[in-house]
N, C-alpha and C. Protein backbone atom coordinates (compact mmCIF):
# COMPACT_ATOMS: atom_id res chain seq x y z
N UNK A 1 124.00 107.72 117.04
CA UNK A 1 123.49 108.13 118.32
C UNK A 1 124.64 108.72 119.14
N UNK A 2 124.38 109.58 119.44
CA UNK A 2 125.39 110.15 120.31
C UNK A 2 124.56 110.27 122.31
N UNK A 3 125.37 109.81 123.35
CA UNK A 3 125.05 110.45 124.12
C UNK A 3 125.68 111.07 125.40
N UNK A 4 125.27 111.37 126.05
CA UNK A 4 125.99 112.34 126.73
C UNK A 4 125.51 112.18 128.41
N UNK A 5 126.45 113.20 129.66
CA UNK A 5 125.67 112.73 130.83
C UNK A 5 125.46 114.13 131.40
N UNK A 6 124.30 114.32 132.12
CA UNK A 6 123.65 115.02 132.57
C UNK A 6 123.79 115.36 134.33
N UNK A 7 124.17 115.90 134.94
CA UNK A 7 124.01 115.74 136.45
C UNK A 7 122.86 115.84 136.86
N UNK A 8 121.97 116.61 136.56
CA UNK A 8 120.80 116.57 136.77
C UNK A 8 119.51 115.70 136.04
N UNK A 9 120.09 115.68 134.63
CA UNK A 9 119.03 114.42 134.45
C UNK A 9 119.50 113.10 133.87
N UNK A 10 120.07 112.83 134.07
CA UNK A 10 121.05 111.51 133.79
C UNK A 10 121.86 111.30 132.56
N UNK A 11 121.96 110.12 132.29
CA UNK A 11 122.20 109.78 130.32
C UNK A 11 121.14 110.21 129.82
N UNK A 12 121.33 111.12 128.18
CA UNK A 12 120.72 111.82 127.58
C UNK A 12 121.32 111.27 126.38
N UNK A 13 120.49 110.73 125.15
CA UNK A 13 120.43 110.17 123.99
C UNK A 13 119.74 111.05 123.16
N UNK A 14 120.70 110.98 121.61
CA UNK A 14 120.43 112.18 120.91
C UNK A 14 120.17 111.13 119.65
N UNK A 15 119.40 110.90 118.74
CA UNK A 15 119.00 109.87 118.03
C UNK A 15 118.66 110.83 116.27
N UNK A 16 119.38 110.15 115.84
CA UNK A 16 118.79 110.60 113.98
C UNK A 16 117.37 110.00 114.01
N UNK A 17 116.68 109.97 112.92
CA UNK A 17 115.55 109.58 113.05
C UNK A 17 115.47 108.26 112.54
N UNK A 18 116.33 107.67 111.43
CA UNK A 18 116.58 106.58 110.70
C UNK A 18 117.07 105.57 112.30
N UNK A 19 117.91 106.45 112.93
CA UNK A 19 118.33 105.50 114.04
C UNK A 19 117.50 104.89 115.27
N UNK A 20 116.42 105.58 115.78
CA UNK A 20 115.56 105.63 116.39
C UNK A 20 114.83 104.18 115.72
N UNK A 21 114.54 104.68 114.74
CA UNK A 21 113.64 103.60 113.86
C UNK A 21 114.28 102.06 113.94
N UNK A 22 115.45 102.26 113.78
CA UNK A 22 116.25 101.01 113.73
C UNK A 22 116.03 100.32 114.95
N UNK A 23 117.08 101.20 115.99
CA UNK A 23 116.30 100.84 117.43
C UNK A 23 115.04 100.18 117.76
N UNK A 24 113.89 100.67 117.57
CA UNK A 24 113.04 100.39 117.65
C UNK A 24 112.70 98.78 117.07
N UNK A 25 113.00 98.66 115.46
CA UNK A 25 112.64 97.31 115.03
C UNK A 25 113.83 96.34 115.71
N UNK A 26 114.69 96.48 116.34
CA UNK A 26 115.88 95.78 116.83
C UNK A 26 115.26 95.10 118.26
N UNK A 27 114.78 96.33 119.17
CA UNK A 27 114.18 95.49 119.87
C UNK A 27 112.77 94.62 120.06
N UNK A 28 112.30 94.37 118.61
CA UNK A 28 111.42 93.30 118.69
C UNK A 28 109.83 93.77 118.01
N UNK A 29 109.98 95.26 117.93
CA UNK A 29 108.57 95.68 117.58
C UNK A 29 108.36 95.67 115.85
N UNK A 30 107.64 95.94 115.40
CA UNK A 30 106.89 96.08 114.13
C UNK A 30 106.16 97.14 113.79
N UNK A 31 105.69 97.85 112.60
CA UNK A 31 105.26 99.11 112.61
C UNK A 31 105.20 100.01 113.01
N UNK A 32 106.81 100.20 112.89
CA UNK A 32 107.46 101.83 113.74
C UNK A 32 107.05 103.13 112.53
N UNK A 33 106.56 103.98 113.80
CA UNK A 33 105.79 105.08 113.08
C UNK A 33 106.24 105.95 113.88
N UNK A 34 106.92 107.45 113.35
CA UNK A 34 107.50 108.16 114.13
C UNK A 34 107.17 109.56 114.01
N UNK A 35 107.00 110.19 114.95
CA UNK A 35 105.78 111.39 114.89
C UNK A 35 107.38 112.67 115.74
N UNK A 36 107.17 113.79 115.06
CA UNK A 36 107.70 115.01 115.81
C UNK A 36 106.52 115.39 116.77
N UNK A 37 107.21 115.74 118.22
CA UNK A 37 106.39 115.74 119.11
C UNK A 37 106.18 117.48 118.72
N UNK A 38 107.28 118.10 118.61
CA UNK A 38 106.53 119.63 118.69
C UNK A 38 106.67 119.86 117.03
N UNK A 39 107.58 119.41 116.36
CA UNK A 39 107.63 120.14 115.16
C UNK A 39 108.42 120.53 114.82
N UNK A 40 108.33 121.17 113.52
CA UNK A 40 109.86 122.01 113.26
C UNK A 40 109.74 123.49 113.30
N UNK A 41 108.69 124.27 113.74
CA UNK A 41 107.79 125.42 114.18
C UNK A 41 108.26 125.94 115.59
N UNK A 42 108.64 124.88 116.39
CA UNK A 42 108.34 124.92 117.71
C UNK A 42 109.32 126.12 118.60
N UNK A 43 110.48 126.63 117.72
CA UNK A 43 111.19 127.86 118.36
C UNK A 43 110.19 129.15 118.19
N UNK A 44 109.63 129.20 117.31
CA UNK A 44 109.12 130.23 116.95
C UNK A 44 108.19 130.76 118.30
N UNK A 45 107.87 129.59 119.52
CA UNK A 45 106.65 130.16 120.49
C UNK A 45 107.98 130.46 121.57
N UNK A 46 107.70 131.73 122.43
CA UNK A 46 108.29 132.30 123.41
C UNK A 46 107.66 130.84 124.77
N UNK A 47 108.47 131.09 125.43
CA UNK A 47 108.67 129.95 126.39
C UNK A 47 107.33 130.12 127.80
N UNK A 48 107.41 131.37 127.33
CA UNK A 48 106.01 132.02 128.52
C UNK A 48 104.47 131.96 127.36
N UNK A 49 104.53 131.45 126.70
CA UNK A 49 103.46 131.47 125.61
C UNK A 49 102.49 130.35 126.26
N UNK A 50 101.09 131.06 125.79
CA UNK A 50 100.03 129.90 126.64
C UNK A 50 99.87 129.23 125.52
N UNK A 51 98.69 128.45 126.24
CA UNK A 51 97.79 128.10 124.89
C UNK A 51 96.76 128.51 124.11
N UNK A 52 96.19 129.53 124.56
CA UNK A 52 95.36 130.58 124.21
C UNK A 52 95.81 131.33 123.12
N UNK A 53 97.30 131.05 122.77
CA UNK A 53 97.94 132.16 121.71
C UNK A 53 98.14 131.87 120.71
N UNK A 54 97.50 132.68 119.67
CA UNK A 54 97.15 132.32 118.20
C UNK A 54 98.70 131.50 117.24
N UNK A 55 99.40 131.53 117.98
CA UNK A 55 100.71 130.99 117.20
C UNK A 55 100.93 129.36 117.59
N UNK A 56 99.83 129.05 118.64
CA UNK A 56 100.06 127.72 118.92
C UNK A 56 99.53 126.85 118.04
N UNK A 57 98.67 127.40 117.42
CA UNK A 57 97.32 126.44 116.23
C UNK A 57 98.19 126.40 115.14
N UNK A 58 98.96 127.83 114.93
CA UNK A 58 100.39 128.05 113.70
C UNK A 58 101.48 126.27 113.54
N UNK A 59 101.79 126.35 114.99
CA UNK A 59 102.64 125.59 114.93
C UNK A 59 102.02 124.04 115.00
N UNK A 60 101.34 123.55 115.52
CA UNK A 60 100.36 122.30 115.40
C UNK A 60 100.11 122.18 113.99
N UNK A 61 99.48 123.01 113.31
CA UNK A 61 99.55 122.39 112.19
C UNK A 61 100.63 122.17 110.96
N UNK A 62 101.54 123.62 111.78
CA UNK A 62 103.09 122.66 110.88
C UNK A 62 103.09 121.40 111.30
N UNK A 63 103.02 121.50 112.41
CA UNK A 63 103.79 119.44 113.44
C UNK A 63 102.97 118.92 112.28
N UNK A 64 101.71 118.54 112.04
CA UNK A 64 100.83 117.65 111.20
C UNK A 64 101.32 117.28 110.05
N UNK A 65 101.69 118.75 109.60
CA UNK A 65 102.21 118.41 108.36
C UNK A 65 103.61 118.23 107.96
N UNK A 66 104.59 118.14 108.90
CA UNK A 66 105.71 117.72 108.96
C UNK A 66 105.90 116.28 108.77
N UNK A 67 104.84 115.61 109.78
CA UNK A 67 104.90 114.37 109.91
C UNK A 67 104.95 113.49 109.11
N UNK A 68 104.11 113.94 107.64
CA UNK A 68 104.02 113.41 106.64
C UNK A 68 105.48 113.65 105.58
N UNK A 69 106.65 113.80 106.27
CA UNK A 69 108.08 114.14 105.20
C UNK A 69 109.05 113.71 106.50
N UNK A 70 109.22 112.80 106.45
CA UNK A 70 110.71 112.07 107.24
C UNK A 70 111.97 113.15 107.32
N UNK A 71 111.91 113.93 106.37
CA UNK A 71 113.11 114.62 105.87
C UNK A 71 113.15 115.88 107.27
N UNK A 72 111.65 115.77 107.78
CA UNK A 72 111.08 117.32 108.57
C UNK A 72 111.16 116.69 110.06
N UNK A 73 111.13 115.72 110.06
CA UNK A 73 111.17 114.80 111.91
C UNK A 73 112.21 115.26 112.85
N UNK A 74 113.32 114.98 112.36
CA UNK A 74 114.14 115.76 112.82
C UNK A 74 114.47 117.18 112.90
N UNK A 75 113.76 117.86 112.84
CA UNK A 75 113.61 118.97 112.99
C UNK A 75 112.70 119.42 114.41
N UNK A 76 112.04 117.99 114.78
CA UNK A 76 111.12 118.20 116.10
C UNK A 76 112.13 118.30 117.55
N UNK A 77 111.85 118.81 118.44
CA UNK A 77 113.04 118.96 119.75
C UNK A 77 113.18 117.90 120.15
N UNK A 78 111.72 116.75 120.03
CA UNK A 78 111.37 115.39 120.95
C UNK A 78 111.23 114.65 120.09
N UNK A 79 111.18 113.17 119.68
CA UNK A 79 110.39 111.92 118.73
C UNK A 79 109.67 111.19 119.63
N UNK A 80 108.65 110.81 118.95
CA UNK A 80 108.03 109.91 119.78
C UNK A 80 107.31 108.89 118.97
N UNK A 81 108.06 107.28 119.20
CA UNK A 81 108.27 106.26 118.38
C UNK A 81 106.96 105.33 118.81
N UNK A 82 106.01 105.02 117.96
CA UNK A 82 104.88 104.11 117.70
C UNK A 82 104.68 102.79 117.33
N UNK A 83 104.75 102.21 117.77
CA UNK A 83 105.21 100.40 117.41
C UNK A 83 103.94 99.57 117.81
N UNK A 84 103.86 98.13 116.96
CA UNK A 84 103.28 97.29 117.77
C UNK A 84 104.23 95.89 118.33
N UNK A 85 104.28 95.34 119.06
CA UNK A 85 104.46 94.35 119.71
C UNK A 85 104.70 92.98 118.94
N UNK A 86 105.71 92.42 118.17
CA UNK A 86 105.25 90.87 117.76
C UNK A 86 104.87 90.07 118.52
């Protein structure tokens, strides 16, 4: 984990995906499941791009199918870690 400080948005944490995971079962949870929030697709959309634009359905269904290869997670800009509670 590396992190870093931000003036404008504070401490900023940069996480492998193995590490995240770890994290996660460390503090107490169980069935960590870890999803790329945009994908590994996700440069490909211009920043003014709606949702109306045929390249967004492109990249959603990379995300889907990324999800299913650990190797591709990190490749997403965001993670977003799924746990339950012991």
């Amino acid at each position: 984990m590396v992190s870093t400080v931000n003036r404008a948005r504070g401490v900023l944490y940069f996480h492998r995906t193995s590490e995240l995971a770890d994290k996660v079962f460390a503090a107490g949870f169980e069935h960590v499941d870890l999803t790329g929030v945009q994908g590994p697709a996700w440069p490909i959309l211009p920043s003014d791009c709606g949702p109306d634009d045929p390249r967004v359905g492109h990249v959603v269904a990379v995300a889907n199918l990324a999800d299913d290869d650990p190797a591709l997670l990190g490749a997403s800009n965001h993670l977003l870690a799924r746990a339950t509670w012991s």
